[in-house]
C-alpha atoms as a PDB file:
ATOM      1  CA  UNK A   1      70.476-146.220  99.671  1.00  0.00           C
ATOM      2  CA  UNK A   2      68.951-148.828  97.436  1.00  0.00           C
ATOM      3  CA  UNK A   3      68.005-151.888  99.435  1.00  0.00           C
ATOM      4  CA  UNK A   4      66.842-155.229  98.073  1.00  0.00           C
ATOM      5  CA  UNK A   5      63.716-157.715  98.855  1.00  0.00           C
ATOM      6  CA  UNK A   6      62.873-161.076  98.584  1.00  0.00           C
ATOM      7  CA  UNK A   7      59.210-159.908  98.141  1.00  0.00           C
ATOM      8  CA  UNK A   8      59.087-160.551  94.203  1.00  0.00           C
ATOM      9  CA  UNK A   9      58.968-163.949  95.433  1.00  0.00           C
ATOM     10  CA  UNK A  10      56.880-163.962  98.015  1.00  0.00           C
ATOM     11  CA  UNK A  11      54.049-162.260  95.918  1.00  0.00           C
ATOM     12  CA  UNK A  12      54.246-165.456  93.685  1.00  0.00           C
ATOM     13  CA  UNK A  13      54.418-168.086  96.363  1.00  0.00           C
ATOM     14  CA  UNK A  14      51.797-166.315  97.498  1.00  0.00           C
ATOM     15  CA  UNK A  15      49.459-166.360  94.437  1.00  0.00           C
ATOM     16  CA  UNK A  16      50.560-169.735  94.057  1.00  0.00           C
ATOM     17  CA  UNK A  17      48.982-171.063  97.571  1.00  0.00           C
ATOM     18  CA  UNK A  18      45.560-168.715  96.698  1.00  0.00           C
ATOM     19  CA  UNK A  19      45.131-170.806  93.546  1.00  0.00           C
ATOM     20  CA  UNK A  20      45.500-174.176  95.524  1.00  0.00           C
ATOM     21  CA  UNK A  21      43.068-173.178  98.430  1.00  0.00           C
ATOM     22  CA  UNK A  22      40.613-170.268  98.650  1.00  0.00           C
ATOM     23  CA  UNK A  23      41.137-168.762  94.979  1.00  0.00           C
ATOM     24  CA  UNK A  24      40.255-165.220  96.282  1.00  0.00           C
ATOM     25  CA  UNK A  25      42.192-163.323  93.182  1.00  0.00           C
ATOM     26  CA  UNK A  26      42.038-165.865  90.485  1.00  0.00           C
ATOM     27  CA  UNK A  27      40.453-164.258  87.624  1.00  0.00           C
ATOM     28  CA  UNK A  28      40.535-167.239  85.264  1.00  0.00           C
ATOM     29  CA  UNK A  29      39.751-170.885  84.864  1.00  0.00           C
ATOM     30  CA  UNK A  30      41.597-173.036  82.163  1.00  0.00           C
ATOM     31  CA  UNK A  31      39.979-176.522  81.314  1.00  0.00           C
ATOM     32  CA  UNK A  32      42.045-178.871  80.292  1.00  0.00           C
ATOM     33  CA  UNK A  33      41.521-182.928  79.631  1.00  0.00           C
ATOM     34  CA  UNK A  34      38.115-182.248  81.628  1.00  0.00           C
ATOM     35  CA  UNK A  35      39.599-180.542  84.808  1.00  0.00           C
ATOM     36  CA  UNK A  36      39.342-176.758  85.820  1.00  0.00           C
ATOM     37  CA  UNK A  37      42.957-174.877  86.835  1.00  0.00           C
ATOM     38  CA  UNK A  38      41.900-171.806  88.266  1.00  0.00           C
ATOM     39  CA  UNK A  39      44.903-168.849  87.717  1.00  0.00           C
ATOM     40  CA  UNK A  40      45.610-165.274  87.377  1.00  0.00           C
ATOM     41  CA  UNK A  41      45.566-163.782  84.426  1.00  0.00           C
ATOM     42  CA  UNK A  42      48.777-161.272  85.024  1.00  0.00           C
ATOM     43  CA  UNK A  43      50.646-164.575  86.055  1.00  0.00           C
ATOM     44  CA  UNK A  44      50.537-166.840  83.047  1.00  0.00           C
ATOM     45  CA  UNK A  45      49.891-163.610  80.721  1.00  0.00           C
ATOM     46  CA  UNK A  46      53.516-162.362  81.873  1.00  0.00           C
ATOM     47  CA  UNK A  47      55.263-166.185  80.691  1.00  0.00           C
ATOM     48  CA  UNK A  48      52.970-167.542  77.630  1.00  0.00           C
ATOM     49  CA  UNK A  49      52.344-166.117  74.541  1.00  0.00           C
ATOM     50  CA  UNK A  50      49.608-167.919  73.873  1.00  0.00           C
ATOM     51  CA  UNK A  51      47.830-166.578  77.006  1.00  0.00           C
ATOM     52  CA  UNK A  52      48.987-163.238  76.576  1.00  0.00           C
ATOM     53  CA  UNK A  53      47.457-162.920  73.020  1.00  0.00           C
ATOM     54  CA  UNK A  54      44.031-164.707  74.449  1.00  0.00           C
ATOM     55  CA  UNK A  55      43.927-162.038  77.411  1.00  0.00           C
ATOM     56  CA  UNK A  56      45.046-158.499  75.220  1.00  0.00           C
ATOM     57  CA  UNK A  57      43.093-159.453  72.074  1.00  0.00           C
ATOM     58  CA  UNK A  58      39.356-159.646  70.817  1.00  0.00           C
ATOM     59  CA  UNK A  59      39.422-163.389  71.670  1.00  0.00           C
ATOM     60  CA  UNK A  60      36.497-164.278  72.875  1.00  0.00           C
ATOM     61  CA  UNK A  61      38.053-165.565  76.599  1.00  0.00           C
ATOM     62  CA  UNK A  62      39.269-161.898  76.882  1.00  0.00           C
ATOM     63  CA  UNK A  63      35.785-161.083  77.856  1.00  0.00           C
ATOM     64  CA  UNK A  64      35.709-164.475  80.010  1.00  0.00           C
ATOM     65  CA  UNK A  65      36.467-165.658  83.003  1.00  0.00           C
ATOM     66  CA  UNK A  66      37.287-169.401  81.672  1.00  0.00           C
ATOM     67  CA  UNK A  67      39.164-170.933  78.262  1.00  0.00           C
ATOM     68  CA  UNK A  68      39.839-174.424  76.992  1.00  0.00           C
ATOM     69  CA  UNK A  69      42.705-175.521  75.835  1.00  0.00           C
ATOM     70  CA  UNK A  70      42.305-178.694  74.215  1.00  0.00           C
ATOM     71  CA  UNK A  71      45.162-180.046  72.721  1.00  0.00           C
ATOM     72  CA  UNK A  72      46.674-180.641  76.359  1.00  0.00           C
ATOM     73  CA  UNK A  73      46.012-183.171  78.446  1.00  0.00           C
ATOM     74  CA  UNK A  74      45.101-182.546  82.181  1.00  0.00           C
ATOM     75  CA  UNK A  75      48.236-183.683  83.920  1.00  0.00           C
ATOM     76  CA  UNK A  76      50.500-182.094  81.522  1.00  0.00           C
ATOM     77  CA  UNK A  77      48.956-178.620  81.811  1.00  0.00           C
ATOM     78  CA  UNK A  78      48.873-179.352  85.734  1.00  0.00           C
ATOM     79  CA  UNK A  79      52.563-179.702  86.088  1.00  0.00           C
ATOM     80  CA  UNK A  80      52.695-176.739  83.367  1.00  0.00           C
ATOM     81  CA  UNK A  81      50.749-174.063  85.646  1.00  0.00           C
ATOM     82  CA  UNK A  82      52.877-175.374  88.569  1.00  0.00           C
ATOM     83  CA  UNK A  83      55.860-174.206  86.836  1.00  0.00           C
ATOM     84  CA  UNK A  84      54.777-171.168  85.423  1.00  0.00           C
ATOM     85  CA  UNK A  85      54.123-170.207  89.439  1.00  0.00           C
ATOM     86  CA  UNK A  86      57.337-172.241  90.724  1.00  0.00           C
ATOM     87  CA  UNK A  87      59.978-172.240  87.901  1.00  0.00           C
ATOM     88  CA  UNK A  88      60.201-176.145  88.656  1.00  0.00           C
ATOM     89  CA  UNK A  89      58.849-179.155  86.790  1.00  0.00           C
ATOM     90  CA  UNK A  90      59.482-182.708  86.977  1.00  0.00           C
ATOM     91  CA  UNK A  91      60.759-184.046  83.819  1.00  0.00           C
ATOM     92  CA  UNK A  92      60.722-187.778  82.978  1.00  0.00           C
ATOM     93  CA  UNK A  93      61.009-189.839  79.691  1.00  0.00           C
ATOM     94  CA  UNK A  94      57.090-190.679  80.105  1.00  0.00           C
ATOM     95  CA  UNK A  95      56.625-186.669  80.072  1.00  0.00           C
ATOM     96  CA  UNK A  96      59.063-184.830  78.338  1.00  0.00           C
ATOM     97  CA  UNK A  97      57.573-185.164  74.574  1.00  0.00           C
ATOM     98  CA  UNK A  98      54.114-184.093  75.868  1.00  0.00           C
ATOM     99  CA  UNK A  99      55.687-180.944  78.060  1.00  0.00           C
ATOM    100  CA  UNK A 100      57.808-180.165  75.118  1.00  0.00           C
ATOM    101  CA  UNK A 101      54.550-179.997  72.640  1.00  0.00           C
ATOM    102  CA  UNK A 102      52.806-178.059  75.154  1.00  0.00           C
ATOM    103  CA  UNK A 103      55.353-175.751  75.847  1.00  0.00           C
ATOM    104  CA  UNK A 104      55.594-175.194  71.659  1.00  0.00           C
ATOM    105  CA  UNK A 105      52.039-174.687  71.727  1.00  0.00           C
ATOM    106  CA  UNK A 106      51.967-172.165  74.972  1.00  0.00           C
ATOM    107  CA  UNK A 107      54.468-170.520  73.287  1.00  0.00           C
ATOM    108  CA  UNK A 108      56.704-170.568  76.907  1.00  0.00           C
ATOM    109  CA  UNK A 109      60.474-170.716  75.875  1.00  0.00           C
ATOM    110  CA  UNK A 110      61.877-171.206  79.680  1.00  0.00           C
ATOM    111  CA  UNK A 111      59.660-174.698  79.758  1.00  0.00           C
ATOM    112  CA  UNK A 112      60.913-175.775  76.444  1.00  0.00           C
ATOM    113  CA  UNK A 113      64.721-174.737  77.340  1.00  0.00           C
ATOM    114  CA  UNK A 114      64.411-177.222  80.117  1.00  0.00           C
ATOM    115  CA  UNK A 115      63.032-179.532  78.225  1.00  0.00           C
ATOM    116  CA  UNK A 116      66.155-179.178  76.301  1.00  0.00           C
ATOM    117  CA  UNK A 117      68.186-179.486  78.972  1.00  0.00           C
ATOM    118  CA  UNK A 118      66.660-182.800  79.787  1.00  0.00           C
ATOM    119  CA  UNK A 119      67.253-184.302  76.526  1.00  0.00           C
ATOM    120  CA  UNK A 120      70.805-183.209  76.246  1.00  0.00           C
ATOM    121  CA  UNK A 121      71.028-185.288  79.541  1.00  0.00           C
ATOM    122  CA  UNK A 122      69.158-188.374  78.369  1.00  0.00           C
ATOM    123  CA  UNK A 123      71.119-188.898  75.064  1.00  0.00           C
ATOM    124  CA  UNK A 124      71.530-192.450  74.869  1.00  0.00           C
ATOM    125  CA  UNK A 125      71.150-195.311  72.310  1.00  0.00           C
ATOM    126  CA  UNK A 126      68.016-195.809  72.609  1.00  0.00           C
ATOM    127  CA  UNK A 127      66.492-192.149  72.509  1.00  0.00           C
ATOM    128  CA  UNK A 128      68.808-189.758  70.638  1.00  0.00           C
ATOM    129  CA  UNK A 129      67.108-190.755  67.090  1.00  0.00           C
ATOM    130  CA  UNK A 130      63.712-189.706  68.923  1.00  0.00           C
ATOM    131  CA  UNK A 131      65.535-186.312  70.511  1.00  0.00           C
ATOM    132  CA  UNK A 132      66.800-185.514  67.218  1.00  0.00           C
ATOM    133  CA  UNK A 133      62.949-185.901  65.570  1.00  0.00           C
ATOM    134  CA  UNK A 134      61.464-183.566  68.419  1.00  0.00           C
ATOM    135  CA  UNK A 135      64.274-180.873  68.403  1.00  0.00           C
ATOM    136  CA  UNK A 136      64.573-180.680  64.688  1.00  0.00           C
ATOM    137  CA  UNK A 137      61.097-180.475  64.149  1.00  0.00           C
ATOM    138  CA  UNK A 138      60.748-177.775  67.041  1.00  0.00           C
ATOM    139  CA  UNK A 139      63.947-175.875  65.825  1.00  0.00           C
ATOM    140  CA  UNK A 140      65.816-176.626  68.408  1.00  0.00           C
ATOM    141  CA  UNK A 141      69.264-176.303  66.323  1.00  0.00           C
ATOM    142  CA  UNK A 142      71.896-176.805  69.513  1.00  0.00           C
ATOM    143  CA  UNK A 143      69.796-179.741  70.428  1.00  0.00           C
ATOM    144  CA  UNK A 144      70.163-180.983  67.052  1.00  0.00           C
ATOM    145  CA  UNK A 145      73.613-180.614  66.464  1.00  0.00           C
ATOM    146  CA  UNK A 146      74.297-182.276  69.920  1.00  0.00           C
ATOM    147  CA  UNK A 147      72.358-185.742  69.121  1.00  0.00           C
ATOM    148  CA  UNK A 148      73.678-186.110  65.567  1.00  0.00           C
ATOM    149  CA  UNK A 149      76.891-185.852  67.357  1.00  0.00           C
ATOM    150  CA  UNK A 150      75.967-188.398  69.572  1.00  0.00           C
ATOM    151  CA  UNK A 151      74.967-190.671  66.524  1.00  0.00           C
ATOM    152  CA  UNK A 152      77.639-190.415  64.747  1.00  0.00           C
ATOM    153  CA  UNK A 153      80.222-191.811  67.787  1.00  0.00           C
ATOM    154  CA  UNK A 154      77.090-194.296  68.005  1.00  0.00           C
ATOM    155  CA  UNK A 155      76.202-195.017  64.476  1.00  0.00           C
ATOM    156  CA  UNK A 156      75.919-198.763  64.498  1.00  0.00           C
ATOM    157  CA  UNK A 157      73.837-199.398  67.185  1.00  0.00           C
ATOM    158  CA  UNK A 158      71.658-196.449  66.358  1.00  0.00           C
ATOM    159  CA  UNK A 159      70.754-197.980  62.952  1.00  0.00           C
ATOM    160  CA  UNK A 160      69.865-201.501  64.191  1.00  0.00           C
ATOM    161  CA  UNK A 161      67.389-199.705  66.808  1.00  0.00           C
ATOM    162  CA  UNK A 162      63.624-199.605  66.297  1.00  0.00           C
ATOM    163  CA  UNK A 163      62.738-196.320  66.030  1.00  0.00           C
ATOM    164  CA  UNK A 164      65.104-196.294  63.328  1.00  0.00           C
ATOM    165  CA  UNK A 165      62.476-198.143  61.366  1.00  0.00           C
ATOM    166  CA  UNK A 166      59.858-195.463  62.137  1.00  0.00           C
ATOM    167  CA  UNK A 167      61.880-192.505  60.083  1.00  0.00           C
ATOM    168  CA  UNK A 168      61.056-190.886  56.620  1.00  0.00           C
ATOM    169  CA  UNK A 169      63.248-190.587  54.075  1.00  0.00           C
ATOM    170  CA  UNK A 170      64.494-187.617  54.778  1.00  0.00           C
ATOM    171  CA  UNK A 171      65.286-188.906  58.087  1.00  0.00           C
ATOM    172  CA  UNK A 172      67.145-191.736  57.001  1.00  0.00           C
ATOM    173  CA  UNK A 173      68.895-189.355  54.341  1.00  0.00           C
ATOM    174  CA  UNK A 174      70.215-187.757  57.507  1.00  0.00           C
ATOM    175  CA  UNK A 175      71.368-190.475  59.028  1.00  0.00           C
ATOM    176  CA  UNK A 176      73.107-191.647  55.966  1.00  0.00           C
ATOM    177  CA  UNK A 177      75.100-188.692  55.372  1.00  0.00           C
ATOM    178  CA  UNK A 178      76.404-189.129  58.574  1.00  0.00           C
ATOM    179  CA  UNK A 179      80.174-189.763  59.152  1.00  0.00           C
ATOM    180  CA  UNK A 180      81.658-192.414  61.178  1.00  0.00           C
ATOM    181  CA  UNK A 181      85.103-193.972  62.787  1.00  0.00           C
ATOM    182  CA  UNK A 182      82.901-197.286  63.512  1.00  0.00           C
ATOM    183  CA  UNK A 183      84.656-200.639  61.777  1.00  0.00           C
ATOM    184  CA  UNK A 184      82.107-201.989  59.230  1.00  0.00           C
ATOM    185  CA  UNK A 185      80.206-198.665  59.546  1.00  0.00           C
ATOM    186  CA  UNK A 186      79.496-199.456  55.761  1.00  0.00           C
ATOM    187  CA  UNK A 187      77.892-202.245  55.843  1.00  0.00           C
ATOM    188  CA  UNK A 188      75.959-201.294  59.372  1.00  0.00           C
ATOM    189  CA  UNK A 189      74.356-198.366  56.787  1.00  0.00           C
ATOM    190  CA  UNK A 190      73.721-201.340  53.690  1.00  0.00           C
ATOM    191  CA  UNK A 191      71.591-203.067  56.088  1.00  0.00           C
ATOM    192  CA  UNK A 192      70.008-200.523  58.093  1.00  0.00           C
ATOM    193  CA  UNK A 193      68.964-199.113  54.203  1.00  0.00           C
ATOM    194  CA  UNK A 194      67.164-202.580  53.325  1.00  0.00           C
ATOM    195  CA  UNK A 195      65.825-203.248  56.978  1.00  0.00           C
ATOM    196  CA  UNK A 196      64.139-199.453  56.362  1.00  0.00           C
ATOM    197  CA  UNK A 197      62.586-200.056  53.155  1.00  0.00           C
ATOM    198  CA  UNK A 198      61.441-203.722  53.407  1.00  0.00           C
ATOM    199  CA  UNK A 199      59.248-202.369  56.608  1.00  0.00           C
ATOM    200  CA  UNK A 200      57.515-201.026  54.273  1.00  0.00           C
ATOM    201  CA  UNK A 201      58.517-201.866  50.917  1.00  0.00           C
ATOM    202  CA  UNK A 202      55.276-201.099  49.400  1.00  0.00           C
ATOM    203  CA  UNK A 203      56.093-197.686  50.531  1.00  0.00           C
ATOM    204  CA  UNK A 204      59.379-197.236  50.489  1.00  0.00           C
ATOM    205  CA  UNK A 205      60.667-199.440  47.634  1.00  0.00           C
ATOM    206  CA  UNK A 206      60.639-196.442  45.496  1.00  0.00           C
ATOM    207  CA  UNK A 207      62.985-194.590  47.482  1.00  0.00           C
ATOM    208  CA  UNK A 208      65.614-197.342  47.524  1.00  0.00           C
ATOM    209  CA  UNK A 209      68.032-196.055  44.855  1.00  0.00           C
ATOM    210  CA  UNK A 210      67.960-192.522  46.119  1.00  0.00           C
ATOM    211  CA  UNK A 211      69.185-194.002  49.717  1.00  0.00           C
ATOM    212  CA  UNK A 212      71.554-196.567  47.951  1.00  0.00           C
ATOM    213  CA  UNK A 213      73.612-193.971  46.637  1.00  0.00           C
ATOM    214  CA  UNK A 214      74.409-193.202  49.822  1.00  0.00           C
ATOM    215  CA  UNK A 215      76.582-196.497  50.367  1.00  0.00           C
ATOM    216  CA  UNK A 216      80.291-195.727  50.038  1.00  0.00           C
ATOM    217  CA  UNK A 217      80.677-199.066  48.435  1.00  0.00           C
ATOM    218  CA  UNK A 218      84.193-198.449  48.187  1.00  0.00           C
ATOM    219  CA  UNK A 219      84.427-198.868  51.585  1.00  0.00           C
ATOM    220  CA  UNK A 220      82.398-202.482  51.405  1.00  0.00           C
ATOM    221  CA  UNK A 221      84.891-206.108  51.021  1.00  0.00           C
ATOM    222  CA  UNK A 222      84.242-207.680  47.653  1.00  0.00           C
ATOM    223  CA  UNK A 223      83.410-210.268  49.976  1.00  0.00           C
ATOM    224  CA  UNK A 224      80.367-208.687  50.984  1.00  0.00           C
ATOM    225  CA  UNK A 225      79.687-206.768  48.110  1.00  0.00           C
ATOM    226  CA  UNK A 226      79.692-210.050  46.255  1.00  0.00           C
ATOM    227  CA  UNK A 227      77.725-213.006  48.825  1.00  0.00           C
ATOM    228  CA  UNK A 228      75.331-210.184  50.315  1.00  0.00           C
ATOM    229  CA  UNK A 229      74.594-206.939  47.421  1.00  0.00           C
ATOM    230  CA  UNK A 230      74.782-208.983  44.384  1.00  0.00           C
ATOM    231  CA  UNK A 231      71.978-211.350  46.103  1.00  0.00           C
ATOM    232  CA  UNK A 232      69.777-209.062  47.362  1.00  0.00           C
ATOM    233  CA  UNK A 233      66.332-208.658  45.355  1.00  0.00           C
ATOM    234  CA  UNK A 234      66.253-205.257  46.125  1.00  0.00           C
ATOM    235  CA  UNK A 235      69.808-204.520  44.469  1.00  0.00           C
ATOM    236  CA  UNK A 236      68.803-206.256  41.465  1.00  0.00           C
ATOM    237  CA  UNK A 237      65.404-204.584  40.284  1.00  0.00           C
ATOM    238  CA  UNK A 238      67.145-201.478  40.307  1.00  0.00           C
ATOM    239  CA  UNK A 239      69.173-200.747  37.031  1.00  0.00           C
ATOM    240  CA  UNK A 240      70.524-197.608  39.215  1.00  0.00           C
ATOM    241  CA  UNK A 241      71.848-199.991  42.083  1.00  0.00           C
ATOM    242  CA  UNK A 242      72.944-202.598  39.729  1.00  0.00           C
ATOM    243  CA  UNK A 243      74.949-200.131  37.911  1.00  0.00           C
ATOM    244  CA  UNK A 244      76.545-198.690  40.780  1.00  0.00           C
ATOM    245  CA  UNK A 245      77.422-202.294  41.883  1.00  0.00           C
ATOM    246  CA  UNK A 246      78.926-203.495  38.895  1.00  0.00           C
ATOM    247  CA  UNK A 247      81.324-200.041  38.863  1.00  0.00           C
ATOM    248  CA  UNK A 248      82.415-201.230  42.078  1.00  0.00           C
ATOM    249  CA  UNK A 249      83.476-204.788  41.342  1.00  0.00           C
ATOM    250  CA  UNK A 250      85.017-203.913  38.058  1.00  0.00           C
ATOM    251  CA  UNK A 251      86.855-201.557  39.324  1.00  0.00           C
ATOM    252  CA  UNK A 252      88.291-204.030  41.907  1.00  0.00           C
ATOM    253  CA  UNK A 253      89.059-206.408  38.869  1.00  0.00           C
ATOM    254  CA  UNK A 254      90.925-204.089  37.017  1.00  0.00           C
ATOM    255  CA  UNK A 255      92.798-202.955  40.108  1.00  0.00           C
ATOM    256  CA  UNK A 256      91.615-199.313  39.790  1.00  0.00           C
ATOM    257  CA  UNK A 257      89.658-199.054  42.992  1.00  0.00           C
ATOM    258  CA  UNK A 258      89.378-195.822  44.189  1.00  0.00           C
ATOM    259  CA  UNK A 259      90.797-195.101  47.611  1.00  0.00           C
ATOM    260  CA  UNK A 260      88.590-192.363  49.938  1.00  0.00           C
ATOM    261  CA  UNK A 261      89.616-190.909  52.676  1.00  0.00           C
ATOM    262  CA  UNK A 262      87.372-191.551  55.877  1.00  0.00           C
ATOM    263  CA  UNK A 263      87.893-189.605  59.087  1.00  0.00           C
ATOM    264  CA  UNK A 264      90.702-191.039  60.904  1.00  0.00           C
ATOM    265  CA  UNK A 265      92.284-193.823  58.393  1.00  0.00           C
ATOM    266  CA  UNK A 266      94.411-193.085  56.364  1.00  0.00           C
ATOM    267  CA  UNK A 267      97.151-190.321  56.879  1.00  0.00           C
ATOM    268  CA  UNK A 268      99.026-190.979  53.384  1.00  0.00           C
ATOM    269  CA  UNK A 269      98.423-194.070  50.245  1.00  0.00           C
ATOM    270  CA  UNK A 270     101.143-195.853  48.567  1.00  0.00           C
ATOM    271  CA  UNK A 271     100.305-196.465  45.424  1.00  0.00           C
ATOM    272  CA  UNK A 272     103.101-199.048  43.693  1.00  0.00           C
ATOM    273  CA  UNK A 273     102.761-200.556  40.206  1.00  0.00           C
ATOM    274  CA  UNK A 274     104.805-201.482  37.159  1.00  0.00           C
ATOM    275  CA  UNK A 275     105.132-204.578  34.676  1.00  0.00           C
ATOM    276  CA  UNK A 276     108.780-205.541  35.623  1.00  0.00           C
ATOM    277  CA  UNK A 277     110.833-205.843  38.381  1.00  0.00           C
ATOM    278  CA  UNK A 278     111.351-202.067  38.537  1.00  0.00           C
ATOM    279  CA  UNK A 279     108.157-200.652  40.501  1.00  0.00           C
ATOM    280  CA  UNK A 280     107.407-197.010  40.585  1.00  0.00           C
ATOM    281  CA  UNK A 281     105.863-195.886  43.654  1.00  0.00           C
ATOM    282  CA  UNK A 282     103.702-192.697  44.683  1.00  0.00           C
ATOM    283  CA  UNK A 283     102.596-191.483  47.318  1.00  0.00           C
ATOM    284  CA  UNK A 284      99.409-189.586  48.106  1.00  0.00           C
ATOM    285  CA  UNK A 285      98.996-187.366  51.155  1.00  0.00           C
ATOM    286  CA  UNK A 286      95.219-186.781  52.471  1.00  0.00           C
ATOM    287  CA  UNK A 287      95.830-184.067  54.552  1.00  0.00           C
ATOM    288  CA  UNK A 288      97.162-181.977  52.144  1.00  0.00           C
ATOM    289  CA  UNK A 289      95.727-183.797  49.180  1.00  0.00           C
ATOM    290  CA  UNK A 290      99.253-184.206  47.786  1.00  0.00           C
ATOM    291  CA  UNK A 291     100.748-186.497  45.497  1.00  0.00           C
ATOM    292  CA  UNK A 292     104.758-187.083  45.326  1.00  0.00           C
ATOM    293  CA  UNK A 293     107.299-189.387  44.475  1.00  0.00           C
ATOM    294  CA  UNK A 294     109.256-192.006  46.389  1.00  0.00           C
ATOM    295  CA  UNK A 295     112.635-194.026  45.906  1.00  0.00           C
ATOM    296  CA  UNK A 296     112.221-196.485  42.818  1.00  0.00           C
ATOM    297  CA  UNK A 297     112.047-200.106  44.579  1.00  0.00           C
ATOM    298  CA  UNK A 298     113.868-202.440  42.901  1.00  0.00           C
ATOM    299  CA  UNK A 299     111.757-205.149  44.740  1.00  0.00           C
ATOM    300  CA  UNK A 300     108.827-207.074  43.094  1.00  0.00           C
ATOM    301  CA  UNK A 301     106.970-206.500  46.352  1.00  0.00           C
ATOM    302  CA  UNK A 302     107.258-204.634  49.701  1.00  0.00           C
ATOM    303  CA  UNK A 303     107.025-205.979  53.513  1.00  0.00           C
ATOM    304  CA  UNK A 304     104.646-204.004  55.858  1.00  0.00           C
ATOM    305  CA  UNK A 305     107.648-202.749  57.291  1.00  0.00           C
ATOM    306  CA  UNK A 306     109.904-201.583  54.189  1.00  0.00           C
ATOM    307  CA  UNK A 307     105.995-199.867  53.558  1.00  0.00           C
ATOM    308  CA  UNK A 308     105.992-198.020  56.960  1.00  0.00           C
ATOM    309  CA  UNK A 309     109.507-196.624  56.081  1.00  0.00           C
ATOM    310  CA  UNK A 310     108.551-195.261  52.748  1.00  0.00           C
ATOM    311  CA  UNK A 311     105.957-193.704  54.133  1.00  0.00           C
END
């Protein structure tokens, strides 16, 4: 008969209370931010990395009975050991960035999965462009995946935030490429583009045609493209930009703009033209990326609803 015990448990409460009061089998001492966490070796050997390579190595704190770690602060590494010996932690936003570093640095992958688990949770406006920084940089691809998500259903506000202004270029790449259902998405990216680079244009001005490409200026009014991107100083002391620009608004004057299919608009394109009163009419299907004829109109123009029909 195999029976079971909660003992496993017990042993750890256990060791947990002797490091908090009389310390009789802690075998280490780890200063941190000036303070002194006494421990057990086989305890926070058996969950970090980094401790287990300090204790089984020719460190020099294998033959010691103390070790610093400086790159954490006190508190942190406080609420750190607690969970190591409890399995709990209190996350908040004031915390979670310095618990996540430390956890990367401890090398303990059940602290920085709930650290994960607390961003996923705290995706909002205001943090998911920070989220995204700390779990692509700590390869945290789910965690990734699940904020650019979140941008993307929130791309306009994102890109008028502040921490916006904070990114590299890569960053803002990234956030660029992003796709959108968001009305005036467009121009939301136009101005987040110049708001990046005139924080510091010094800096940045030389990336400014790279990101510019980026525009769907198909997408932008003439309106716009003509009161707000033909005027702005950036636009214009780039032969790149200027280029791009001009494509756009000739294209318009010619009538030859070029239609692109966004995510969610869109289903199928009329196109109608012709010289006389006789109008030939195609039609262009983005899901299948089809074109086909339709019925000859003997109309010089078509009503929304004679459209809708055709269609």
């Amino acid at each position: 008969m195999e029976l079971e015990s909660n003992h496993a448990t017990e042993i750890l409460n256990n060791l947990n209370e002797d490091r908090k009061t009389t310390k009789n089998f802690c075998d280490f001492t780890i200063i941190a931010g000036g303070k002194q966490f006494p421990v057990h070796k086989c305890v926070i050997g058996s969950i970090s990395e980094y401790f287990k390579k300090m204790f089984t190595t020719k460190m020099k704190e294998s033959y010691s009975n103390e070790g610093s770690v400086k790159e954490i602060s006190g508190p942190t590494m406080a609420s750190i050991i607690n969970f190591i010996y409890t399995s709990c932690i209190i996350l908040t936003h004031d915390n979670v960035y310095d618990v996540l570093e430390a956890a990367e640095y401890l090398r303990i992958a059940s602290l920085k999965e709930q650290c994960k688990i607390f961003f996923k949770a705290s995706l909002n406006e205001e943090s998911c462009l920070k989220i995204r920084s700390y779990s692509n940089r700590y390869n945290m691809g789910d965690l990734v995946q699940a904020s650019e998500t979140f941008i993307s259903k929130n791309l306009g506000a994102v890109l008028k935030s502040a921490d916006f202004l904070q990114f590299d270029v890569d960053d803002v790449k990234a956030m660029m490429k992003l796709e959108s259902d968001e009305e005036l998405i467009d121009e939301d990216k136009y101005r987040s583009v110049i708001s990046w680079t005139k924080h510091g244009v010094c800096d940045r001005k030389e990336h400014f045609s790279d990101l510019f490409c980026f525009i769907q200026l198909d997408y932008l009014s003439s309106e716009f493209l003509n009161d707000v991107v033909r005027k702005e100083e950036l636009v214009c002391n780039s032969l790149e930009c200027t280029n791009l620009l001009i494509t756009s608004l000739t294209s318009r004057l010619c009538g030859a703009q070029v239609f692109k299919k966004r995510k969610g608009q869109f289903d199928k394109i009329l196109i109608i033209g012709g010289t006389d009163c006789k109008q030939s009419v195609v039609k262009f299907n983005t899901k299948t990326n089809q074109w086909s004829k339709m019925p000859v109109c003997l109309q010089s123009s078509l009503s929304i609803n004679e459209t809708r029909s055709l269609v």
